[in-house]
PDB file of N, CA and C in Angstrom:
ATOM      1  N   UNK A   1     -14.212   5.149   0.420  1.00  0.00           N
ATOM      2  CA  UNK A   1     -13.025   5.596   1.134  1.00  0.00           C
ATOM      3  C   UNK A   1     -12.492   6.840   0.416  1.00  0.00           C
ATOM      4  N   UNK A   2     -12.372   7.906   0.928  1.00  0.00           N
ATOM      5  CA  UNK A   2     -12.009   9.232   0.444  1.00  0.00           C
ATOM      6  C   UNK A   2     -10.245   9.072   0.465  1.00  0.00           C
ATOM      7  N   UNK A   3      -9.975  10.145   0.192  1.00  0.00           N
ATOM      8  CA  UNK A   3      -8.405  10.457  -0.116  1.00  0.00           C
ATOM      9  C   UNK A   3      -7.668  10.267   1.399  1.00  0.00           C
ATOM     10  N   UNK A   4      -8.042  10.899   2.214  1.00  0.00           N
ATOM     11  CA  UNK A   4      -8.105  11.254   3.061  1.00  0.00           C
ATOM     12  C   UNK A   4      -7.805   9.769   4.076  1.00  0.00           C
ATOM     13  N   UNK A   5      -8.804   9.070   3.738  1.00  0.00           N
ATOM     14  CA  UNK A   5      -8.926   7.973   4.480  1.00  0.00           C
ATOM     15  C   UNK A   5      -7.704   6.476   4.040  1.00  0.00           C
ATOM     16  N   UNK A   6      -7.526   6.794   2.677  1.00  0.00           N
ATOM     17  CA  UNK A   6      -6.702   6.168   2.363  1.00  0.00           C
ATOM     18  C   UNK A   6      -5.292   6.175   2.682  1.00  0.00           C
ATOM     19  N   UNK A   7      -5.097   7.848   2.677  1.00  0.00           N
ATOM     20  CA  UNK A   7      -3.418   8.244   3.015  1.00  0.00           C
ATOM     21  C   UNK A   7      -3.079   7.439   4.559  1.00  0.00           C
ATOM     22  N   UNK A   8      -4.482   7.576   5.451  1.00  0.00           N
ATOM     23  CA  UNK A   8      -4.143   6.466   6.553  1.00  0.00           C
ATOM     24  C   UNK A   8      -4.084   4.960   6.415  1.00  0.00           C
ATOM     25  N   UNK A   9      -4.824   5.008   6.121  1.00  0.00           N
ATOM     26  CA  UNK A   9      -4.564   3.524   5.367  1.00  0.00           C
ATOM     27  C   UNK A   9      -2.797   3.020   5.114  1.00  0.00           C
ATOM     28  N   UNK A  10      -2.486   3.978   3.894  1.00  0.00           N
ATOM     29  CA  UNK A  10      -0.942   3.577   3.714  1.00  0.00           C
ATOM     30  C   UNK A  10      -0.463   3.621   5.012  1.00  0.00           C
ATOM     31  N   UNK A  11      -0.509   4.465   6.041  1.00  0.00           N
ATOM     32  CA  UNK A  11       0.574   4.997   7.156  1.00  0.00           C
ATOM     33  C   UNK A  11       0.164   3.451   8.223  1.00  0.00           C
ATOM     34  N   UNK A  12      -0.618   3.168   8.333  1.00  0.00           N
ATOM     35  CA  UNK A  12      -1.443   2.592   9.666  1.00  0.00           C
ATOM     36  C   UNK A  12      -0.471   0.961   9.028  1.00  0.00           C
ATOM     37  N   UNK A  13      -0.374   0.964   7.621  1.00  0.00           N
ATOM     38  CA  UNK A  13      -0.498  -0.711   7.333  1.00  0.00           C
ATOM     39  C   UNK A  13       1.095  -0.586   6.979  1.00  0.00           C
ATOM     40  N   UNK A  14       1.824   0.554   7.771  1.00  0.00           N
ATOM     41  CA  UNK A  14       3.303   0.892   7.615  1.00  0.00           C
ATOM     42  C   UNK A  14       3.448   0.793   8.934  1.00  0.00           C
ATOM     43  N   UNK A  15       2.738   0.397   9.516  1.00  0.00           N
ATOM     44  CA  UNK A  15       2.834   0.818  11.363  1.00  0.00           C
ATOM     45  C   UNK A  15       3.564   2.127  11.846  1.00  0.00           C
ATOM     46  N   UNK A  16       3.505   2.743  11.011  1.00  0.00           N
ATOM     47  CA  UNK A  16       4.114   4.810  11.268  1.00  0.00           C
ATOM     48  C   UNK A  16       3.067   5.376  11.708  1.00  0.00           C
ATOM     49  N   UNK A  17       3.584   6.515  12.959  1.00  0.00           N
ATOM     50  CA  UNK A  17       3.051   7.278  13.720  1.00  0.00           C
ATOM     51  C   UNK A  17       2.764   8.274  13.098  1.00  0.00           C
ATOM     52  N   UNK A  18       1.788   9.354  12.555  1.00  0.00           N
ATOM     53  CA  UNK A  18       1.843  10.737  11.681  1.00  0.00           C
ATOM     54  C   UNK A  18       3.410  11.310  11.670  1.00  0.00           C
ATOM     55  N   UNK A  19       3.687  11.247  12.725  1.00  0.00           N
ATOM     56  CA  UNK A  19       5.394  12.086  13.051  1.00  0.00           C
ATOM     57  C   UNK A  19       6.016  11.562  11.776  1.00  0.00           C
ATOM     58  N   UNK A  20       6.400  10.196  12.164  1.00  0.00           N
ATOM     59  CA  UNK A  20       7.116   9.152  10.976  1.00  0.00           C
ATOM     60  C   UNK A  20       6.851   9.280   9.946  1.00  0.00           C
ATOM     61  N   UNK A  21       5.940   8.925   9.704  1.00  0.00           N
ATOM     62  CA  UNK A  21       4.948   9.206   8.209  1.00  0.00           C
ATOM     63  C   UNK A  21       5.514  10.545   7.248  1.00  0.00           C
ATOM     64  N   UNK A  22       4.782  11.614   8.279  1.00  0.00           N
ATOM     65  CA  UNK A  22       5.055  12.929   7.759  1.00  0.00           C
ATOM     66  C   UNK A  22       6.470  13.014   6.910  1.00  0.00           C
ATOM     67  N   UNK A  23       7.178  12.820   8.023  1.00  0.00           N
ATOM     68  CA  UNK A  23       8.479  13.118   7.568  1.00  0.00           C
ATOM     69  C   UNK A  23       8.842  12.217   6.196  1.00  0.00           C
ATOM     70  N   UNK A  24       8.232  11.169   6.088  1.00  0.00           N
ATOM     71  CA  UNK A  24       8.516  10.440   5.124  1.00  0.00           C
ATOM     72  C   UNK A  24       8.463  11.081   3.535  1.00  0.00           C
ATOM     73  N   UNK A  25       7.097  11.777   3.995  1.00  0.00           N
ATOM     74  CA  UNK A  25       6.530  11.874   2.954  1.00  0.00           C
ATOM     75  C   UNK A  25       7.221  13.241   2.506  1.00  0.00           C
ATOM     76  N   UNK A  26       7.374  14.166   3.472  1.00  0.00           N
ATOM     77  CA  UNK A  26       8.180  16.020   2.903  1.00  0.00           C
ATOM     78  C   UNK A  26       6.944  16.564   3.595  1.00  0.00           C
ATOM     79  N   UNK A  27       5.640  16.357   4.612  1.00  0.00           N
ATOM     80  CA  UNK A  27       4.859  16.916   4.816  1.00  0.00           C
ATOM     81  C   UNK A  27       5.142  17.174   6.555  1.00  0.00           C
ATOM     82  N   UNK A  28       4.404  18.431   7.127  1.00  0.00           N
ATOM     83  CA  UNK A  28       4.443  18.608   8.543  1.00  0.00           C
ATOM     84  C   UNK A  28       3.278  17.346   9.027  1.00  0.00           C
ATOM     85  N   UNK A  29       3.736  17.193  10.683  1.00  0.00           N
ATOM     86  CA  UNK A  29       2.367  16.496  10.853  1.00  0.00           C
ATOM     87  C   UNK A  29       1.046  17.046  11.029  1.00  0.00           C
ATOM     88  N   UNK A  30       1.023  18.150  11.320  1.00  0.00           N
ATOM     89  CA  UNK A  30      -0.416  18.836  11.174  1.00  0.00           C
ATOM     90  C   UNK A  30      -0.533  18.683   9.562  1.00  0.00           C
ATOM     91  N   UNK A  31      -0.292  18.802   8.299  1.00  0.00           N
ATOM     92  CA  UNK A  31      -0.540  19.167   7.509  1.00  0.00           C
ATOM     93  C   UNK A  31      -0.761  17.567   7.076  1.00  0.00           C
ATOM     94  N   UNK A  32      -0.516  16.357   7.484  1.00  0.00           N
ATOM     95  CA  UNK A  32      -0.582  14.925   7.578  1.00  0.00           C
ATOM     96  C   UNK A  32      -1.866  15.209   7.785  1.00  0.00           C
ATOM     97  N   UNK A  33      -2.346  15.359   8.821  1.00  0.00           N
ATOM     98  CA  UNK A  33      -3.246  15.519  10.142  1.00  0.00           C
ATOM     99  C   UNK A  33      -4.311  16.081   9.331  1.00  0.00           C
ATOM    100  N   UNK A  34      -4.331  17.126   8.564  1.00  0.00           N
ATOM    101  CA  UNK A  34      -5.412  18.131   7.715  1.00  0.00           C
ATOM    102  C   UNK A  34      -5.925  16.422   6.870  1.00  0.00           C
ATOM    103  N   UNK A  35      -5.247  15.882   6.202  1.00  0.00           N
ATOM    104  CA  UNK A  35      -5.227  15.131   4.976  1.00  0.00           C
ATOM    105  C   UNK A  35      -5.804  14.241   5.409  1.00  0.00           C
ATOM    106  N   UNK A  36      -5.334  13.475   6.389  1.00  0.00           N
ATOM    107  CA  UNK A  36      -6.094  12.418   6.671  1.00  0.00           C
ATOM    108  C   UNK A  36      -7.815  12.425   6.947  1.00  0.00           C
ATOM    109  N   UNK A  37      -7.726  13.793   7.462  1.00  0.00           N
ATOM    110  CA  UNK A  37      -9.551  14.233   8.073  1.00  0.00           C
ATOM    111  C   UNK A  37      -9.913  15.225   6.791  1.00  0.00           C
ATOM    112  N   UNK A  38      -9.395  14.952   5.795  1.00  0.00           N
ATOM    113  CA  UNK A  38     -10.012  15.768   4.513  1.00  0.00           C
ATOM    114  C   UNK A  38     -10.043  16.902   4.478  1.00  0.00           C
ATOM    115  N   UNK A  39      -9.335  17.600   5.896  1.00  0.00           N
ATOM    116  CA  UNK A  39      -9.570  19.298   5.791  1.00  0.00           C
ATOM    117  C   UNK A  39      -9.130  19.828   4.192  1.00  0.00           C
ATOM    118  N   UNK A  40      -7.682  19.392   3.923  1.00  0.00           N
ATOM    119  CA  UNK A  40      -6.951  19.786   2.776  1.00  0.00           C
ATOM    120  C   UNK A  40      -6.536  18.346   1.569  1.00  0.00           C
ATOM    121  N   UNK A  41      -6.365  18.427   0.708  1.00  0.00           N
ATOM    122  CA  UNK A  41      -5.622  17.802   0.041  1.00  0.00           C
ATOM    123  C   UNK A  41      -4.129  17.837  -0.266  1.00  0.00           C
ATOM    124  N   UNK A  42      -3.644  16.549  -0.331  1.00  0.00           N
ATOM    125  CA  UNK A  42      -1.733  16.470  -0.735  1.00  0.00           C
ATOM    126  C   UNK A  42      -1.824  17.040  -1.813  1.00  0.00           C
ATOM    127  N   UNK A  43      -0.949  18.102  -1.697  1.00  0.00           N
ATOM    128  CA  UNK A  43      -0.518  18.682  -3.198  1.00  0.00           C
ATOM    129  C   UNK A  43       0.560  17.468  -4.279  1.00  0.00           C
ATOM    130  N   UNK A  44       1.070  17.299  -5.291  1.00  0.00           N
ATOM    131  CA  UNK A  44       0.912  17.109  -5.917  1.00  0.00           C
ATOM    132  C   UNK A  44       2.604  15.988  -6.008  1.00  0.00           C
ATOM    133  N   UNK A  45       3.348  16.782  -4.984  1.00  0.00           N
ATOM    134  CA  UNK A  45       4.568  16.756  -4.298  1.00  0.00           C
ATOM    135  C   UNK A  45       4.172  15.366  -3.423  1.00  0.00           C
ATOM    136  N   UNK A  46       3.279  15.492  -2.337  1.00  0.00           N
ATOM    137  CA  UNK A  46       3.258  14.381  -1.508  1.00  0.00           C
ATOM    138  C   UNK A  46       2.685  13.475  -2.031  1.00  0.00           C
ATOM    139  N   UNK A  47       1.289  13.353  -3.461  1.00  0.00           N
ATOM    140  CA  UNK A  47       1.090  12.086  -3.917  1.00  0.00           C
ATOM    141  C   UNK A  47       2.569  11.643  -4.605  1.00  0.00           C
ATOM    142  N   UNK A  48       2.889  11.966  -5.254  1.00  0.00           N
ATOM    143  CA  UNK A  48       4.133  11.675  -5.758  1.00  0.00           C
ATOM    144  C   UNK A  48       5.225  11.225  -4.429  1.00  0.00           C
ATOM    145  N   UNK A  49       5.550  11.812  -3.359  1.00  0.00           N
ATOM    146  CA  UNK A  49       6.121  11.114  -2.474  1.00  0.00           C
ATOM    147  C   UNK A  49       5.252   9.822  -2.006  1.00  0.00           C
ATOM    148  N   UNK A  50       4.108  10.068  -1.982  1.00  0.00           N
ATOM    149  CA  UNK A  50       3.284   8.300  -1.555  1.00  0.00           C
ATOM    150  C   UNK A  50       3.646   7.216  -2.230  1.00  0.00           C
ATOM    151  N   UNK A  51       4.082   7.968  -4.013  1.00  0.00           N
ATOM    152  CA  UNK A  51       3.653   6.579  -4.322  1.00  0.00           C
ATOM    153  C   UNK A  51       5.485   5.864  -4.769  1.00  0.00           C
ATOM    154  N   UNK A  52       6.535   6.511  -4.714  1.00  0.00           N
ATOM    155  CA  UNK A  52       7.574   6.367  -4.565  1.00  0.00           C
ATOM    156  C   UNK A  52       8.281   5.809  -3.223  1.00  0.00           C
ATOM    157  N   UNK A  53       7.237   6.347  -2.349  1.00  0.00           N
ATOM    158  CA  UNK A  53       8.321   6.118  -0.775  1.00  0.00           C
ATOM    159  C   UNK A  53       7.534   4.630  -0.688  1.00  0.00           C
ATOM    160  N   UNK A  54       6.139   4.440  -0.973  1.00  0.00           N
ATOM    161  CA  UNK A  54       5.301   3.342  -0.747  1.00  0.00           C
ATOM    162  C   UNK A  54       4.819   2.722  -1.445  1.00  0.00           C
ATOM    163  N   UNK A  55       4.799   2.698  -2.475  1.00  0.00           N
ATOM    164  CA  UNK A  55       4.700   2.068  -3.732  1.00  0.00           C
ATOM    165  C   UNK A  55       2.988   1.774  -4.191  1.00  0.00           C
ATOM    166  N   UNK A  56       2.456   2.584  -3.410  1.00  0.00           N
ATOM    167  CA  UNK A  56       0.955   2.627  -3.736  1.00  0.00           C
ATOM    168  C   UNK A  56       0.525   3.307  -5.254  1.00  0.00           C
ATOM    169  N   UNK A  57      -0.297   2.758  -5.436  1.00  0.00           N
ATOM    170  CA  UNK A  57      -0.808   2.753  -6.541  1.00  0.00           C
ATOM    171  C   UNK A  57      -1.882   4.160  -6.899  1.00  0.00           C
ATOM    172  N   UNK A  58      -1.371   5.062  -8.048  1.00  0.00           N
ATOM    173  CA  UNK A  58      -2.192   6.001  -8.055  1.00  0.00           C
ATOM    174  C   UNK A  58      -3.791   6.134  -8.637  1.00  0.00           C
ATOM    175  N   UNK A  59      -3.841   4.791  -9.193  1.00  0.00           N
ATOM    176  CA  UNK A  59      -5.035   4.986  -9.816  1.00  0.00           C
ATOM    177  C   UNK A  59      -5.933   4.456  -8.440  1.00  0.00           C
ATOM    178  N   UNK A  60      -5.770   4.100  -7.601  1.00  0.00           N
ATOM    179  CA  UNK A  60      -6.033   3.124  -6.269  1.00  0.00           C
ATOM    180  C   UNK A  60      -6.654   4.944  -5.235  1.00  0.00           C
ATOM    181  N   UNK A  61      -5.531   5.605  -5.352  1.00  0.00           N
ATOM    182  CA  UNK A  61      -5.309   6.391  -4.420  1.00  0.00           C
ATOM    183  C   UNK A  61      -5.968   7.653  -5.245  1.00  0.00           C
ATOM    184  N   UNK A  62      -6.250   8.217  -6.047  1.00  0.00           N
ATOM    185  CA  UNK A  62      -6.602   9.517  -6.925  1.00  0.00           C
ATOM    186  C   UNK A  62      -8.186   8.874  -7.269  1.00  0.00           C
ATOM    187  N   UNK A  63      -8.635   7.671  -6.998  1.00  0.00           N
ATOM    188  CA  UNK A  63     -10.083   7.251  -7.760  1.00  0.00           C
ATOM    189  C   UNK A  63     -11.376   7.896  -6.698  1.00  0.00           C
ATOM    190  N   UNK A  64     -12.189   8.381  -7.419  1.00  0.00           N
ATOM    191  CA  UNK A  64     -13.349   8.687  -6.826  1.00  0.00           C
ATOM    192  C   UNK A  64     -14.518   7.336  -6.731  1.00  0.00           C
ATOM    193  N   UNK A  65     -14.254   6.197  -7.528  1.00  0.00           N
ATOM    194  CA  UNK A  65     -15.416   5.360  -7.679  1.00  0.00           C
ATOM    195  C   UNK A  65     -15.679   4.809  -6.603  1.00  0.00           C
ATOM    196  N   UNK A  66     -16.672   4.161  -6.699  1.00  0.00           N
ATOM    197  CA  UNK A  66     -17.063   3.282  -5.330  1.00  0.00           C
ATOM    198  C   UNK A  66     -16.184   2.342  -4.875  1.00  0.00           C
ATOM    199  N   UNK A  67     -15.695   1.997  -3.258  1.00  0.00           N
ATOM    200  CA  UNK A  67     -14.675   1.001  -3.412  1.00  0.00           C
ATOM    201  C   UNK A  67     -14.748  -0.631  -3.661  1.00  0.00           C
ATOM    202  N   UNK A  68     -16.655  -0.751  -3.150  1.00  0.00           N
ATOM    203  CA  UNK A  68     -17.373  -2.234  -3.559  1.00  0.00           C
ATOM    204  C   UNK A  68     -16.552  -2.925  -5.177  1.00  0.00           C
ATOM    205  N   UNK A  69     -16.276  -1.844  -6.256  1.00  0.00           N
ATOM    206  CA  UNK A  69     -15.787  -1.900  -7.068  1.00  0.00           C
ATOM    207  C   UNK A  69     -14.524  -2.422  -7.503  1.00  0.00           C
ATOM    208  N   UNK A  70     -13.870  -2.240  -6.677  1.00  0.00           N
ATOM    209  CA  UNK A  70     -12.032  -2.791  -6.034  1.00  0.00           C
ATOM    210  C   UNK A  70     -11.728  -4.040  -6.342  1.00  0.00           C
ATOM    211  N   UNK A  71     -10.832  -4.491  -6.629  1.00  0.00           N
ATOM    212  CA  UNK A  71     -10.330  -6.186  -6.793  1.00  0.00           C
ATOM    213  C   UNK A  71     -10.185  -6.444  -5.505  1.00  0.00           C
ATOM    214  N   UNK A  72      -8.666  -5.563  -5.306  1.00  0.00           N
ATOM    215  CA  UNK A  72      -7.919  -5.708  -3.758  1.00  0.00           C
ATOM    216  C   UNK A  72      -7.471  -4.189  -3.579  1.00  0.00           C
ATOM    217  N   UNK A  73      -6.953  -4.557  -2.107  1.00  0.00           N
ATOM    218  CA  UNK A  73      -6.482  -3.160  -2.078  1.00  0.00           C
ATOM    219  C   UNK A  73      -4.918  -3.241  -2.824  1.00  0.00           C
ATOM    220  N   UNK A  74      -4.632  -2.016  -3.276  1.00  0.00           N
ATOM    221  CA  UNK A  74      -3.426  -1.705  -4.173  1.00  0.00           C
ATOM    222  C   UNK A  74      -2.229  -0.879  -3.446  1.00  0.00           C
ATOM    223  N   UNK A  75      -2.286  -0.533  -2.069  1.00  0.00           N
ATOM    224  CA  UNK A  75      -1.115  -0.475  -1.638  1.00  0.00           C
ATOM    225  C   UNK A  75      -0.304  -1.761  -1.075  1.00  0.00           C
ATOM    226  N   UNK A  76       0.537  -1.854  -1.052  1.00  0.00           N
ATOM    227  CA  UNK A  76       1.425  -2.379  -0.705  1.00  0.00           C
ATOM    228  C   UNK A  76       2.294  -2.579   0.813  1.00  0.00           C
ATOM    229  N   UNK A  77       2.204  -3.592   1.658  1.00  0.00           N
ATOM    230  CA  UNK A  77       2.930  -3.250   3.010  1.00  0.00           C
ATOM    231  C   UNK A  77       4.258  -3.489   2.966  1.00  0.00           C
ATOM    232  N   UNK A  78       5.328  -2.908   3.681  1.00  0.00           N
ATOM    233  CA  UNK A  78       6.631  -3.277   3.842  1.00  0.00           C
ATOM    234  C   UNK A  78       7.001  -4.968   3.674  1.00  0.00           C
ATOM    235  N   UNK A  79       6.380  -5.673   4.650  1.00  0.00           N
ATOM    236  CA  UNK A  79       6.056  -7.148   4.477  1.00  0.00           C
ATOM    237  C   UNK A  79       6.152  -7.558   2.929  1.00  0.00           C
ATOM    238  N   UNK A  80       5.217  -7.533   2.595  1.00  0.00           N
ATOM    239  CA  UNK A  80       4.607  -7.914   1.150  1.00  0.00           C
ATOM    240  C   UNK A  80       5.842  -7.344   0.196  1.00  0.00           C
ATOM    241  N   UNK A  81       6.286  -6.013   0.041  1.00  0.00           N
ATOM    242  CA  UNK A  81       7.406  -4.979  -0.379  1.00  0.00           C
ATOM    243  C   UNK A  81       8.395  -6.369  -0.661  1.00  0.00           C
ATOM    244  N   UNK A  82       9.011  -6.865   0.594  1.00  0.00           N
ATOM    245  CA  UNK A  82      10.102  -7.857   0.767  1.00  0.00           C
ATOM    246  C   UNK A  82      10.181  -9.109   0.123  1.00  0.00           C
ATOM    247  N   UNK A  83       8.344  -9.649   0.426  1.00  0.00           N
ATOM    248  CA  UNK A  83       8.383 -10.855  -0.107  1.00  0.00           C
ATOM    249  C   UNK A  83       8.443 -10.559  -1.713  1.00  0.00           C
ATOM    250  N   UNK A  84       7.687  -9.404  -2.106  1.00  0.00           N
ATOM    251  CA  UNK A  84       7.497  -9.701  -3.816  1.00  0.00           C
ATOM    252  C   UNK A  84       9.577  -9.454  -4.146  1.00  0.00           C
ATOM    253  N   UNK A  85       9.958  -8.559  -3.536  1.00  0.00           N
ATOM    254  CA  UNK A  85      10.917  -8.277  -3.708  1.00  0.00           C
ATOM    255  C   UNK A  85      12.125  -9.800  -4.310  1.00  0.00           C
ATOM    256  N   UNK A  86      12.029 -10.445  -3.062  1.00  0.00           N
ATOM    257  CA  UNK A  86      12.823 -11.968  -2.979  1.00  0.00           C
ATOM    258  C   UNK A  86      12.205 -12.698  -4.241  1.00  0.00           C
ATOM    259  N   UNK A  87      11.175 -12.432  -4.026  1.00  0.00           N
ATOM    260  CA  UNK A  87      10.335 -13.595  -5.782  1.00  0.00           C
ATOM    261  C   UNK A  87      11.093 -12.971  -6.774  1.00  0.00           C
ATOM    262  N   UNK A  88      11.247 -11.901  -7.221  1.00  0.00           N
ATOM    263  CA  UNK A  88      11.765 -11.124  -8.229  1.00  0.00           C
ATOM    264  C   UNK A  88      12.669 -11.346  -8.449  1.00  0.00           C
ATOM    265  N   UNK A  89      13.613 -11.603  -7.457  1.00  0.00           N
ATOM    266  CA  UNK A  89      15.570 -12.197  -7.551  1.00  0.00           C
ATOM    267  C   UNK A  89      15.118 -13.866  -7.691  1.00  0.00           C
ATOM    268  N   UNK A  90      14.667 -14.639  -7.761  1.00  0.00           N
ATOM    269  CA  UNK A  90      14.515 -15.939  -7.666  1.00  0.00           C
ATOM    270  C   UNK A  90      14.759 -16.284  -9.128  1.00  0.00           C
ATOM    271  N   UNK A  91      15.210 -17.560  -9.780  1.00  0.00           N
ATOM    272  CA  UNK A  91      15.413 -17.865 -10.903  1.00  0.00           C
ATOM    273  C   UNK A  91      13.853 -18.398 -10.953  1.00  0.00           C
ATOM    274  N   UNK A  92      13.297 -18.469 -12.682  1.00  0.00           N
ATOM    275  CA  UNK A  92      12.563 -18.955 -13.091  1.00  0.00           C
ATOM    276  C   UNK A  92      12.069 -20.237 -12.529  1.00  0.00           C
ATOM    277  N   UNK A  93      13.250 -21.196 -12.183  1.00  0.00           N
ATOM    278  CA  UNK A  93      12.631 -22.209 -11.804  1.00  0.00           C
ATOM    279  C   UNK A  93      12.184 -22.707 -10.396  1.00  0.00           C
ATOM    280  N   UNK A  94      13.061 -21.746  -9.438  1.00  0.00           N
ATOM    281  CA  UNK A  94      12.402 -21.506  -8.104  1.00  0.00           C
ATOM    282  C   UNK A  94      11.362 -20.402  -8.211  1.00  0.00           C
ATOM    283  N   UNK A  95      11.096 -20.073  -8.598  1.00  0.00           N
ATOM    284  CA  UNK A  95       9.620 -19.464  -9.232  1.00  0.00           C
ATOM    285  C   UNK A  95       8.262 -20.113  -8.774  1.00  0.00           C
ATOM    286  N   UNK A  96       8.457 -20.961 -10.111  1.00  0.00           N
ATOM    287  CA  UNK A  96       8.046 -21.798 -10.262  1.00  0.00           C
ATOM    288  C   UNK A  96       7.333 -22.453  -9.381  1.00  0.00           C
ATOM    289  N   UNK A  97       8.437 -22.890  -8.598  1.00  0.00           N
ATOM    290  CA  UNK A  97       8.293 -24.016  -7.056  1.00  0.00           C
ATOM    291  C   UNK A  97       7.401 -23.498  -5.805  1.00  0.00           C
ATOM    292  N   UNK A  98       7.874 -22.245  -5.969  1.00  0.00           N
ATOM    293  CA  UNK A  98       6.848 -21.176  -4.575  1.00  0.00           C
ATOM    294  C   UNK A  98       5.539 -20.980  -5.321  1.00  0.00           C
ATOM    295  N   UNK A  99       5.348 -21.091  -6.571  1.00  0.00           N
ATOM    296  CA  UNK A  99       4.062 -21.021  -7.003  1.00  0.00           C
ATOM    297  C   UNK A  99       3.408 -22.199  -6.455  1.00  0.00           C
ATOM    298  N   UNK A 100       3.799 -23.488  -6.902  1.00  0.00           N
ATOM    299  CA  UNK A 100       2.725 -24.638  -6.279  1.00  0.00           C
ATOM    300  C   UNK A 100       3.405 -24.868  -4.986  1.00  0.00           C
ATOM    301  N   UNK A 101       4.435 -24.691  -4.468  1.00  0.00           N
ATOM    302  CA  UNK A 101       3.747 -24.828  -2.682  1.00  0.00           C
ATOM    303  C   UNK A 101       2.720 -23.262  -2.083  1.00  0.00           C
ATOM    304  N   UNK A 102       2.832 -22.576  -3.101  1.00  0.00           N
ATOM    305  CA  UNK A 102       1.036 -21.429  -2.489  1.00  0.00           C
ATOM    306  C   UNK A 102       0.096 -21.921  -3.454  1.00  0.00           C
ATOM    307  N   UNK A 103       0.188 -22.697  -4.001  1.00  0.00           N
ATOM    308  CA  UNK A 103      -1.181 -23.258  -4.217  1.00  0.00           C
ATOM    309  C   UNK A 103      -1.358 -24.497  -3.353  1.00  0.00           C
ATOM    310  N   UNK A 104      -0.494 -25.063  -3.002  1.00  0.00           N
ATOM    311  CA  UNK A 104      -1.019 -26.747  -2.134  1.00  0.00           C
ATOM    312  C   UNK A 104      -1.485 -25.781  -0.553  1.00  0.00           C
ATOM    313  N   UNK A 105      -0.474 -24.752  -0.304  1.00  0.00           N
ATOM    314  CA  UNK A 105      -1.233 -23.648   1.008  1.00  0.00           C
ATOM    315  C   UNK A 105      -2.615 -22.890   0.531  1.00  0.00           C
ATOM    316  N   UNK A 106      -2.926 -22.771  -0.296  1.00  0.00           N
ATOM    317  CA  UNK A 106      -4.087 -22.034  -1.023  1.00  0.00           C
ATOM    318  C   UNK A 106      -5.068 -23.136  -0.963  1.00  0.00           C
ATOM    319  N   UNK A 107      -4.719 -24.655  -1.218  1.00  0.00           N
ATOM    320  CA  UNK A 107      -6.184 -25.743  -1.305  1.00  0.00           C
ATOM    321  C   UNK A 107      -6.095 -26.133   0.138  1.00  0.00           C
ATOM    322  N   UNK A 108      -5.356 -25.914   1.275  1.00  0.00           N
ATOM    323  CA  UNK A 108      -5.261 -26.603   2.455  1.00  0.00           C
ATOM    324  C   UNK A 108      -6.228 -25.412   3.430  1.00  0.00           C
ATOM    325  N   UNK A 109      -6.210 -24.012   3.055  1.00  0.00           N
ATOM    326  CA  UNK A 109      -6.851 -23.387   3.120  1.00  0.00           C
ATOM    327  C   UNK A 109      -8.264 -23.218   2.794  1.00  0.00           C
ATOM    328  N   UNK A 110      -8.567 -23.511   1.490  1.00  0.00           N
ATOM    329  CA  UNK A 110     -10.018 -23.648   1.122  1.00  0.00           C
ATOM    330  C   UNK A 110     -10.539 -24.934   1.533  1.00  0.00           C
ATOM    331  N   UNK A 111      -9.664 -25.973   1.979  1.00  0.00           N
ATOM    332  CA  UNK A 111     -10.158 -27.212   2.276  1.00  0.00           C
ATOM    333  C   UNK A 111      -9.857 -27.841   2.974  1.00  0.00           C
ATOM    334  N   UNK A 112     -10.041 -27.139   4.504  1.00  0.00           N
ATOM    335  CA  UNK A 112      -9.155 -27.990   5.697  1.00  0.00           C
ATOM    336  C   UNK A 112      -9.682 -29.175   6.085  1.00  0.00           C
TER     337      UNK A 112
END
């Protein structure tokens, strides 16, 4: 997955239109539009807006290696944004608690 292919990636799993996006980011949508099809690269300004407005990960997003290589993917969706968000305000011991009810959902899953 090239640079290119990824910056859609973030936008698509944001459900934003290039228009939306663009603007998000400080970029025109043609100049979105270049990036996504690899004509040009984000200068240096819009990775830095990616990974602030979206919380994607630069070593994720700047890597040339193969992606077979990958754990997971390392951006982040709005969704996900919220839930880690709420875990984070939770006391230790409701923590805790959402940990093993996603694991009793995690074995009901591997073992319906």
């Amino acid at each position: 997955m090239n640079l290119g292919d990824k910056v859609r990636t973030i936008r698509k799993s944001h459900e934003l239109n290039q228009k939306e996006f663009a603007l998000k980011i400080g970029v025109s949508q043609g100049t979105l539009s270049d990036i996504e099809r690899g004509v040009c690269l984000p200068s240096c300004e819009t990775i830095i807006a990616l990974k602030n407005t979206f919380q994607c990960d630069l070593n994720w997003l700047l890597s040339d290696y193969d992606e077979s290589f990958s754990q997971t993917p390392t951006y982040i969706s709005s969704e996900e944004l919220k839930l880690l968000t709420s875990i984070r305000a939770l006391p230790a011991q409701e923590k805790n608690e959402l940990y093993e009810i996603i694991e009793i959902k995690m074995r009901k899953i591997k073992y319906p």
